[in-house]
C-alpha atoms as a PDB file:
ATOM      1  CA  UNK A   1     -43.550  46.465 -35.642  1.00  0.00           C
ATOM      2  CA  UNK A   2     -45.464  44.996 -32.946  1.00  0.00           C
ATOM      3  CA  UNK A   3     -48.710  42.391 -33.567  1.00  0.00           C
ATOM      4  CA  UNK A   4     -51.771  42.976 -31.376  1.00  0.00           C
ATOM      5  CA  UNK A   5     -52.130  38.878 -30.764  1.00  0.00           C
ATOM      6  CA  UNK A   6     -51.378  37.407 -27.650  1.00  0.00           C
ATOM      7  CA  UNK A   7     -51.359  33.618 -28.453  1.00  0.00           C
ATOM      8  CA  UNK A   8     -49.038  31.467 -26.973  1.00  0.00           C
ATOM      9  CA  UNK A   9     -46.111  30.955 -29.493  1.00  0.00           C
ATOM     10  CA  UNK A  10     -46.837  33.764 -31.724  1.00  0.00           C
ATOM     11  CA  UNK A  11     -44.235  36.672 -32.621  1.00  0.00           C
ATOM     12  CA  UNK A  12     -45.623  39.794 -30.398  1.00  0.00           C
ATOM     13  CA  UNK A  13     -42.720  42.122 -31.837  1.00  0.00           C
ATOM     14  CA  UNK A  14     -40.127  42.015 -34.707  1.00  0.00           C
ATOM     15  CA  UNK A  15     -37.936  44.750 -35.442  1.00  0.00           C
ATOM     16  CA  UNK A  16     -35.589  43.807 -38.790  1.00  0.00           C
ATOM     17  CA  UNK A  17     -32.070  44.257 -38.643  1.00  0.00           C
ATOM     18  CA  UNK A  18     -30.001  47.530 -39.882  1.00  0.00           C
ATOM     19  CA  UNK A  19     -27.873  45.520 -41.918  1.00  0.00           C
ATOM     20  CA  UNK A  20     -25.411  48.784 -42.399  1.00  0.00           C
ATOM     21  CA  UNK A  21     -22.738  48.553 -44.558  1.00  0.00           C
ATOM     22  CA  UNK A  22     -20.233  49.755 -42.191  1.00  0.00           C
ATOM     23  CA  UNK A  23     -20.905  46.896 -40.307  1.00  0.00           C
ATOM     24  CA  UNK A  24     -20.233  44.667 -43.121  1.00  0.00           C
ATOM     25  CA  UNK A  25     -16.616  46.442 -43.906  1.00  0.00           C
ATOM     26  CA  UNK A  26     -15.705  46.107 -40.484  1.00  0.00           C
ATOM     27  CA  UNK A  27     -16.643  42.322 -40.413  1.00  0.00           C
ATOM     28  CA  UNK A  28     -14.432  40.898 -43.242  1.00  0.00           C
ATOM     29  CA  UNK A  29     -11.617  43.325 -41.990  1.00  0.00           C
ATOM     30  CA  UNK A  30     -11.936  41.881 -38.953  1.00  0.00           C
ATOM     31  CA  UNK A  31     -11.918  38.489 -40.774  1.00  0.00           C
ATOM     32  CA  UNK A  32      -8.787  39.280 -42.691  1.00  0.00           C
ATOM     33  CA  UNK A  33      -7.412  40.340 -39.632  1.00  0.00           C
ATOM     34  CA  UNK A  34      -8.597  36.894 -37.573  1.00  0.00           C
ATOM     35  CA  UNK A  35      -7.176  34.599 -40.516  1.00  0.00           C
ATOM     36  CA  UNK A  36      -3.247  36.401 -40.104  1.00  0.00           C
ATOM     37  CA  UNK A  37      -3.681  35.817 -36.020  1.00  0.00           C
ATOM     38  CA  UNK A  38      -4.569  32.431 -36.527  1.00  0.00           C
ATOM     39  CA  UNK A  39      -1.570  31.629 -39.153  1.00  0.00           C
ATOM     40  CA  UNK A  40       0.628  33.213 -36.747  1.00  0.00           C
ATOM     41  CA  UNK A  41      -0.547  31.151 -34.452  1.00  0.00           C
ATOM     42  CA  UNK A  42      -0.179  28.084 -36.345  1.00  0.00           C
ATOM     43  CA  UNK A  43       3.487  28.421 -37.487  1.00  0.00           C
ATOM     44  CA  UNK A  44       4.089  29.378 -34.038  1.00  0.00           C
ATOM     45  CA  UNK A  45       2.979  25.900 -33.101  1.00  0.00           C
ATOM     46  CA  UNK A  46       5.090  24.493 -36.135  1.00  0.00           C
ATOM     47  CA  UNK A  47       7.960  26.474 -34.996  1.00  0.00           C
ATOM     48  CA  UNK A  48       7.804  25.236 -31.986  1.00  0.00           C
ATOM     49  CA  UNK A  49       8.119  28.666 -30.252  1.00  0.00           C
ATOM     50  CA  UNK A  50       6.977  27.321 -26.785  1.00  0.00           C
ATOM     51  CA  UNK A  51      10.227  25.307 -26.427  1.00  0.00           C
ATOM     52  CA  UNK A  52      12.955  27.445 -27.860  1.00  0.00           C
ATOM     53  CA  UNK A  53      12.219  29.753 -26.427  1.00  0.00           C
ATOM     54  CA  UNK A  54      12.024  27.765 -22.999  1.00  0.00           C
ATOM     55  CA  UNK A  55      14.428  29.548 -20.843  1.00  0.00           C
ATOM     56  CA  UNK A  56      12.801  32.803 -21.148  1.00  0.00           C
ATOM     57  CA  UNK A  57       9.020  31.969 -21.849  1.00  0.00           C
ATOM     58  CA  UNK A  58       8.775  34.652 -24.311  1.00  0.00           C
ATOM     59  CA  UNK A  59       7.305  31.916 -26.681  1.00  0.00           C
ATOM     60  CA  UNK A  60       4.337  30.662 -24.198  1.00  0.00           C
ATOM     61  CA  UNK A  61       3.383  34.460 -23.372  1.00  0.00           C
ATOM     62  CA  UNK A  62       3.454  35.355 -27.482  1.00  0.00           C
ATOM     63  CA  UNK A  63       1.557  32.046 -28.088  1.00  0.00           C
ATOM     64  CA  UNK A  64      -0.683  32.712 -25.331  1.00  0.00           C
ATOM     65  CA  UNK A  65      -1.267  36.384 -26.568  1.00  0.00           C
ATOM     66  CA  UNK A  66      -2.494  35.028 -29.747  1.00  0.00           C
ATOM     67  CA  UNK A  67      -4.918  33.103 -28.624  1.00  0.00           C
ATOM     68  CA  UNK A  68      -6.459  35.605 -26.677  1.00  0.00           C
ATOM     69  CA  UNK A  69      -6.629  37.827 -29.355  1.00  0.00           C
ATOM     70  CA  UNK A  70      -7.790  35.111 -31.385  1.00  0.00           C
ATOM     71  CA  UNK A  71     -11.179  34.733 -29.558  1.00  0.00           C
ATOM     72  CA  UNK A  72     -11.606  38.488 -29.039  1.00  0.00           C
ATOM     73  CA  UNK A  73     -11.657  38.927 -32.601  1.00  0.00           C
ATOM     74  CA  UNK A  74     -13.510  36.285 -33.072  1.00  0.00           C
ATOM     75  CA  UNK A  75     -15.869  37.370 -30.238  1.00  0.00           C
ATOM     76  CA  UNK A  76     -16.177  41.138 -31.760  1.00  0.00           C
ATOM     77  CA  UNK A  77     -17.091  39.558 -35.184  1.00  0.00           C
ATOM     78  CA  UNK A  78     -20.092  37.493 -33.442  1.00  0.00           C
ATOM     79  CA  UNK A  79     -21.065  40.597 -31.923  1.00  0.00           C
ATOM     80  CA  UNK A  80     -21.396  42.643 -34.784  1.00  0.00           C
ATOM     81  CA  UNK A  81     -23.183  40.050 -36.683  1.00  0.00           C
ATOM     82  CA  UNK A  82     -25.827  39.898 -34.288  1.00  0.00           C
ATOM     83  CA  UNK A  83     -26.293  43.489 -33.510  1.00  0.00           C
ATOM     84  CA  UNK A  84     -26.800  44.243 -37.084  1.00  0.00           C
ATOM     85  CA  UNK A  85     -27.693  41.253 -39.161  1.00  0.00           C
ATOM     86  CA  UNK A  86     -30.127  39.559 -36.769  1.00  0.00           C
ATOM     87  CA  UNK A  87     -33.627  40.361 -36.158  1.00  0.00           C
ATOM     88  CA  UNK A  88     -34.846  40.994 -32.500  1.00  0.00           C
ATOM     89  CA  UNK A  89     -37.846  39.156 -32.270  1.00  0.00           C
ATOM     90  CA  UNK A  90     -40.297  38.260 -28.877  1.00  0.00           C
ATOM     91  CA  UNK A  91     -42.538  35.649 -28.812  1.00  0.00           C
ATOM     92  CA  UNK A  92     -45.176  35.025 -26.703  1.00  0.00           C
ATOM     93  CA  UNK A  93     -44.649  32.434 -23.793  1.00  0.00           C
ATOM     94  CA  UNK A  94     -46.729  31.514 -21.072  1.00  0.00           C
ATOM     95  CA  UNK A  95     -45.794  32.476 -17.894  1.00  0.00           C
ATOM     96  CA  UNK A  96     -46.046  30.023 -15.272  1.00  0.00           C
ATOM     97  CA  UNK A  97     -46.089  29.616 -11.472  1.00  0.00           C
ATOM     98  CA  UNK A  98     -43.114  28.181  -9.520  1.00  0.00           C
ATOM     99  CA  UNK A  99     -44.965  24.925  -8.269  1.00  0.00           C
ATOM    100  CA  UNK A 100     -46.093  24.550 -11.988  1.00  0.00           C
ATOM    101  CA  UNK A 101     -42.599  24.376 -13.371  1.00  0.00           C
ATOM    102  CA  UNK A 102     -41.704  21.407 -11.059  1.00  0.00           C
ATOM    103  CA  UNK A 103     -44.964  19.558 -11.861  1.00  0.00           C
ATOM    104  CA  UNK A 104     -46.268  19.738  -8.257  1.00  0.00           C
ATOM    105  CA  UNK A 105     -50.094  19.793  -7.732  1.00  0.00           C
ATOM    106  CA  UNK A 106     -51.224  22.868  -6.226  1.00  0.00           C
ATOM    107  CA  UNK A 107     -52.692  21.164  -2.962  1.00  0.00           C
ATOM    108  CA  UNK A 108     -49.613  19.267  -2.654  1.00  0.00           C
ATOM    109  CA  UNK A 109     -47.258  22.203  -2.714  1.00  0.00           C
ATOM    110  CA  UNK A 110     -46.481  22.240   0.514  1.00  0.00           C
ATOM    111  CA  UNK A 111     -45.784  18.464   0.792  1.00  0.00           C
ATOM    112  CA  UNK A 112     -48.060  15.153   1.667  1.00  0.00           C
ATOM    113  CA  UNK A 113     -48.454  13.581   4.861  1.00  0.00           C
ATOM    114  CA  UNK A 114     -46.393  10.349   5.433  1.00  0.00           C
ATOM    115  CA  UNK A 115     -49.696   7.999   6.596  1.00  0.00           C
ATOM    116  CA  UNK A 116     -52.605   8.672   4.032  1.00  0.00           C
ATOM    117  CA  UNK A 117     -56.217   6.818   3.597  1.00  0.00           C
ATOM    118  CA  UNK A 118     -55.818   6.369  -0.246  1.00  0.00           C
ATOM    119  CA  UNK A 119     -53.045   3.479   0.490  1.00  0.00           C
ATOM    120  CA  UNK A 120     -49.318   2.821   1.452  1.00  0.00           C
ATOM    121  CA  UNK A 121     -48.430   2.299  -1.737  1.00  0.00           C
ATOM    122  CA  UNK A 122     -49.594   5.330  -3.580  1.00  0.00           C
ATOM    123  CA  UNK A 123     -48.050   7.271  -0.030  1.00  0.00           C
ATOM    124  CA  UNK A 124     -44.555   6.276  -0.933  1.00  0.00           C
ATOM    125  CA  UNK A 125     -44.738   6.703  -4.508  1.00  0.00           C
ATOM    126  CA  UNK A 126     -45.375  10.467  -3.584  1.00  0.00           C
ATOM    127  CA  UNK A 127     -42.647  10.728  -1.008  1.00  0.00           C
ATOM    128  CA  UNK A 128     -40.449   9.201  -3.489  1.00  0.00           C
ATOM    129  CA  UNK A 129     -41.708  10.852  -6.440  1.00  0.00           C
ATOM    130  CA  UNK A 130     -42.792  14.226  -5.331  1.00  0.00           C
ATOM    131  CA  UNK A 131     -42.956  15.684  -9.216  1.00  0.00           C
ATOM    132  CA  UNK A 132     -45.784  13.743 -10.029  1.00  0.00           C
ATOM    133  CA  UNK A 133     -47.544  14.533 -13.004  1.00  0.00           C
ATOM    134  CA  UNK A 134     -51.245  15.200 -13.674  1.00  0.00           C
END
């Protein structure tokens, strides 16, 4: 659904999520799923699986590997949330010129001369303070 407005800040195009319910299985299995890594990971720490198992450092690598698949799962539950549950919006913005961004006059966008007429003063508060605002 796309508006014909082009006013700065207004939504130009919003297309509402699918919100599928396959989506929605596969997120709270996922969830079960994160909730068993993370008590694993837990009584692992209670354990204390990183030191007994110290000579061989089978506990850091199984500790290790549950973190990792701790924040994959986690990451693969973010990104089905927002592929199906979020809308994809675009709002207009106004585009702007590089010497704009910086808050650089146009004339003085390639720089100012060190010895002016309009004063020392004003000279070396635009040396100093190129970014000068309007």
């Amino acid at each position: 659904m796309s508006s014909s407005g082009s006013t700065y800040g207004e939504i130009h195009r919003y297309e509402p999520p699918r919100e599928s319910t396959a989506a929605a299985i596969a997120i709270v299995l996922l969830t079960f799923v994160q909730i068993v890594f993370v008590a694993l990971f837990v009584y692992g720490l209670a354990e204390r699986w990183a030191v007994a198992a110290q000579d061989t450092g089978v506990g850091n690598m199984v500790l290790g590997f549950l973190l990792a698949a701790i924040f994959l799962n986690l990451g693969f539950i973010l990104l089905l949330y927002r592929k199906e549950f979020l809308p994809d919006v675009m709002i207009v913005k106004k585009r702007r010129r590089k010497w704009e961004d910086l808050y650089v006059r146009e004339e003085d966008a390639e720089g100012t001369k060190l010895v002016d007429q309009t004063g020392a003063w004003d000279t070396v508060k635009r040396a100093v303070y190129p970014y000068y605002k309007r």
